[in-house]
C-alpha atoms as a PDB file:
ATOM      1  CA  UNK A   1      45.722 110.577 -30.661  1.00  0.00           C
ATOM      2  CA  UNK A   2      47.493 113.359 -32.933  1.00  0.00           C
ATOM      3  CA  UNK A   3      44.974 112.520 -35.734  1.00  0.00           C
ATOM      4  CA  UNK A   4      42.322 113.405 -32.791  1.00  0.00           C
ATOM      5  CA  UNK A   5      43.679 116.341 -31.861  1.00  0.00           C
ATOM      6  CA  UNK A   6      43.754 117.590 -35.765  1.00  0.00           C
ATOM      7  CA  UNK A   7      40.583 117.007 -36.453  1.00  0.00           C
ATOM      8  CA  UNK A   8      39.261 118.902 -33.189  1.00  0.00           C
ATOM      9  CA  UNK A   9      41.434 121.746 -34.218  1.00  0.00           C
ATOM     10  CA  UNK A  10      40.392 121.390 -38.153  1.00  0.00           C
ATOM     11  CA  UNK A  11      36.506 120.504 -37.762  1.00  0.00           C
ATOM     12  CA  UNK A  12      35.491 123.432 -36.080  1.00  0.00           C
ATOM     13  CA  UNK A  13      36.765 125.668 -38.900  1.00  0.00           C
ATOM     14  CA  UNK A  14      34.854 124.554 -41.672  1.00  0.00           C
ATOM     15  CA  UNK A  15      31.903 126.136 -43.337  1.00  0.00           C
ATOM     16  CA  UNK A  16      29.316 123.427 -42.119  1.00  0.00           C
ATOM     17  CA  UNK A  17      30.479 124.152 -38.797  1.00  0.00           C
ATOM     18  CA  UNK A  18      29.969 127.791 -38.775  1.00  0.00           C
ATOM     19  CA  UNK A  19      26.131 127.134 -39.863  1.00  0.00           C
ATOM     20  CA  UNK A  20      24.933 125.423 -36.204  1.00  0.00           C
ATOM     21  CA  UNK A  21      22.993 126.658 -33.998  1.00  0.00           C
ATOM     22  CA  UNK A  22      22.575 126.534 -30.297  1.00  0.00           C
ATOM     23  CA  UNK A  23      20.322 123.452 -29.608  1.00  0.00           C
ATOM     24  CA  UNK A  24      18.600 125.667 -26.398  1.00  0.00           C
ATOM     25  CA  UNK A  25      18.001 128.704 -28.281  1.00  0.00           C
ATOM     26  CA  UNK A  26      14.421 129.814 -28.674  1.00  0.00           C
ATOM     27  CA  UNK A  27      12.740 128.292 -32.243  1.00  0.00           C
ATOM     28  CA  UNK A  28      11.928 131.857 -33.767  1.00  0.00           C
ATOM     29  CA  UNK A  29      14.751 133.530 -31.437  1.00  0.00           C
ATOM     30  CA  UNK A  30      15.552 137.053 -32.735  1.00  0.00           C
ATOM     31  CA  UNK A  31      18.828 138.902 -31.163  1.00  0.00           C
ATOM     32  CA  UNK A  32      18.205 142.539 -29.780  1.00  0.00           C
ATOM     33  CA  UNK A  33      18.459 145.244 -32.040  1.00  0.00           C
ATOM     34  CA  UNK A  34      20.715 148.060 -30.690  1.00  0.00           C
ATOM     35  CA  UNK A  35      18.916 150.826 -30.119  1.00  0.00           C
ATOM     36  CA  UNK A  36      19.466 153.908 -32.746  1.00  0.00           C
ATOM     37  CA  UNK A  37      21.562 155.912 -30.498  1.00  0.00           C
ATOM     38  CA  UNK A  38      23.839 152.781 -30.597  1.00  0.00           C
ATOM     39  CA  UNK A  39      23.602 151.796 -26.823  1.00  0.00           C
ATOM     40  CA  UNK A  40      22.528 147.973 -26.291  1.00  0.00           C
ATOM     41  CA  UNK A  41      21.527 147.116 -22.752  1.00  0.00           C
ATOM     42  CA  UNK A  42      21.952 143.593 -21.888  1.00  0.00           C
ATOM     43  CA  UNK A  43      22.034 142.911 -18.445  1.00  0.00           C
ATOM     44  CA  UNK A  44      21.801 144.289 -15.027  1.00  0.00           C
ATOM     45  CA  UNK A  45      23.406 143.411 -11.447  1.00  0.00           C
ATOM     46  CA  UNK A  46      22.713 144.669  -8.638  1.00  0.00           C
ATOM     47  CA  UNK A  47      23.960 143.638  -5.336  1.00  0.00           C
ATOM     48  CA  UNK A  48      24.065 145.637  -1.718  1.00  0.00           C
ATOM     49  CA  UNK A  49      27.738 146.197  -2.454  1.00  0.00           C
ATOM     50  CA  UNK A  50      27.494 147.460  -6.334  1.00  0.00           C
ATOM     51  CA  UNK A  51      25.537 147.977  -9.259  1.00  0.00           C
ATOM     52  CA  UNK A  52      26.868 146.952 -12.699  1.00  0.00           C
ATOM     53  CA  UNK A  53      25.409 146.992 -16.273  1.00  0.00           C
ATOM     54  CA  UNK A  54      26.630 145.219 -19.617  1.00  0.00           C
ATOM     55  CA  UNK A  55      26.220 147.693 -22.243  1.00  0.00           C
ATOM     56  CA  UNK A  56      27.714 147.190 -25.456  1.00  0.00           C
ATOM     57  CA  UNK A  57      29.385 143.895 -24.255  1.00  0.00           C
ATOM     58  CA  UNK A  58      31.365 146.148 -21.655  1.00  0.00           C
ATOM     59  CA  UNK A  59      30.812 146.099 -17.763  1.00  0.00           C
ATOM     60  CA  UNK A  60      29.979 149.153 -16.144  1.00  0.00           C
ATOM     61  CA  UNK A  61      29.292 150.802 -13.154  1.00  0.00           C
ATOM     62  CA  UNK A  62      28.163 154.202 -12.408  1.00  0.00           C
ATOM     63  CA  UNK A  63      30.376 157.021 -12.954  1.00  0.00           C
ATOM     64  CA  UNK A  64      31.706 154.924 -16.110  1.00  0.00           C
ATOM     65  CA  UNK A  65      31.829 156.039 -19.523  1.00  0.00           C
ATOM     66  CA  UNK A  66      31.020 154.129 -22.604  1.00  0.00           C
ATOM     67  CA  UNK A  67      30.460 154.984 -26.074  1.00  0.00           C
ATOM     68  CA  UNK A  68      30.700 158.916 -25.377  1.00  0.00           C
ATOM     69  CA  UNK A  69      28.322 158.727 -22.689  1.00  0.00           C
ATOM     70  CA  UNK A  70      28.224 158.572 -18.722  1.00  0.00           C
ATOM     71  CA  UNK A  71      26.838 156.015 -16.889  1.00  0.00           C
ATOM     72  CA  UNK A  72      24.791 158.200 -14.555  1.00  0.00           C
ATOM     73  CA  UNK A  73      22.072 155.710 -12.834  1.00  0.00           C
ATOM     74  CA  UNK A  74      21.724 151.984 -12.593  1.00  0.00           C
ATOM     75  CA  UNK A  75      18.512 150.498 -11.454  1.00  0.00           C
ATOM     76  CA  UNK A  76      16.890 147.338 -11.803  1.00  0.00           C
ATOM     77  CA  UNK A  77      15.244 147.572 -15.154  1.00  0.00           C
ATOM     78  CA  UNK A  78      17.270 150.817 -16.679  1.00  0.00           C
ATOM     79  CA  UNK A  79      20.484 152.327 -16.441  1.00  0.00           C
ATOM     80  CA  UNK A  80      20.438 156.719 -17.877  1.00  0.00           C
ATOM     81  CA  UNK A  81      23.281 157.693 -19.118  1.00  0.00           C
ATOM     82  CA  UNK A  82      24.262 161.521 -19.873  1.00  0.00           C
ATOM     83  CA  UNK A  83      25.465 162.409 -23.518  1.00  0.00           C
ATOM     84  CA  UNK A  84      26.190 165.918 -24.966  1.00  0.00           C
ATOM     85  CA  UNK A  85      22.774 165.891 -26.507  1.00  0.00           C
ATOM     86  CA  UNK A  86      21.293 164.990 -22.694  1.00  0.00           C
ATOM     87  CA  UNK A  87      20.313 162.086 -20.560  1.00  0.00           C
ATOM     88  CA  UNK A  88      19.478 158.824 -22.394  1.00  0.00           C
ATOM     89  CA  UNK A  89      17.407 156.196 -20.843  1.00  0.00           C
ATOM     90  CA  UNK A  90      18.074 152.416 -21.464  1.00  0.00           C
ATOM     91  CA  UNK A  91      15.821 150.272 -20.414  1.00  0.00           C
ATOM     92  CA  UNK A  92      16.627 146.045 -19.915  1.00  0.00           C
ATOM     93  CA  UNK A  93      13.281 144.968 -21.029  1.00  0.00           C
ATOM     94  CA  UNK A  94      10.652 146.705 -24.007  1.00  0.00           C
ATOM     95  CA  UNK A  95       7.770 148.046 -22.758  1.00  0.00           C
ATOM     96  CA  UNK A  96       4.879 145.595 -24.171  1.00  0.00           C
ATOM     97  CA  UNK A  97       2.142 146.686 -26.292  1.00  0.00           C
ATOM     98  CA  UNK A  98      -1.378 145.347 -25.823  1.00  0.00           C
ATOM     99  CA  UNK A  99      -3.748 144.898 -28.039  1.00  0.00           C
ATOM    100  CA  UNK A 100      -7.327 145.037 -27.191  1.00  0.00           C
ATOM    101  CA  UNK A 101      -9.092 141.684 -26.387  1.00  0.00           C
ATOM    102  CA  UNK A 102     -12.850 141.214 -26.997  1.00  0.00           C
ATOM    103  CA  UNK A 103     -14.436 138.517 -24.313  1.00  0.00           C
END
């Protein structure tokens, strides 16, 4: 059992181990890129009580302040935040280019 318990603790640590990859992630899966002002919008939840945001790994609401902004709007595909430069506008999902089709 104590040999078990060493190797669970000792395993994990090695180099091999650091090399895996999530077995459900995407086959050409790409993280987001923060964007340049370096603000990354991850999620957004809204409920009829409250409306939070993950940006930057932190959980906000509106009124909060991350990264030298204000969080000044949530909504359900942005949240603008107000810098000293002016507002800033995150949006969850990239607006998608489209090419031109021929029939």
């Amino acid at each position: 059992m104590q040999a078990l318990m060493v190797a669970m603790v000792v395993l994990p640590s090695t180099p091999w181990a650091a090399a895996l990859s999530d077995p459900t992630q995407p086959l050409h899966y790409q993280p987001a890129k923060p964007v340049a002002e370096g603000w990354q919008l991850s999620s957004i939840f809204i409920s009829q009580q409250r409306k939070r945001a993950i940006i930057n790994g932190q959980l906000v609401g509106e009124g909060d302040r991350v990264s030298q902004a204000r969080v000044v709007r949530i909504e359900p595909n942005f949240v603008r935040l107000q810098t000293a430069k002016g507002e800033t506008l995150l949006r969850l999902h990239q607006q998608v280019k489209r090419a031109n089709s021929t029939p």
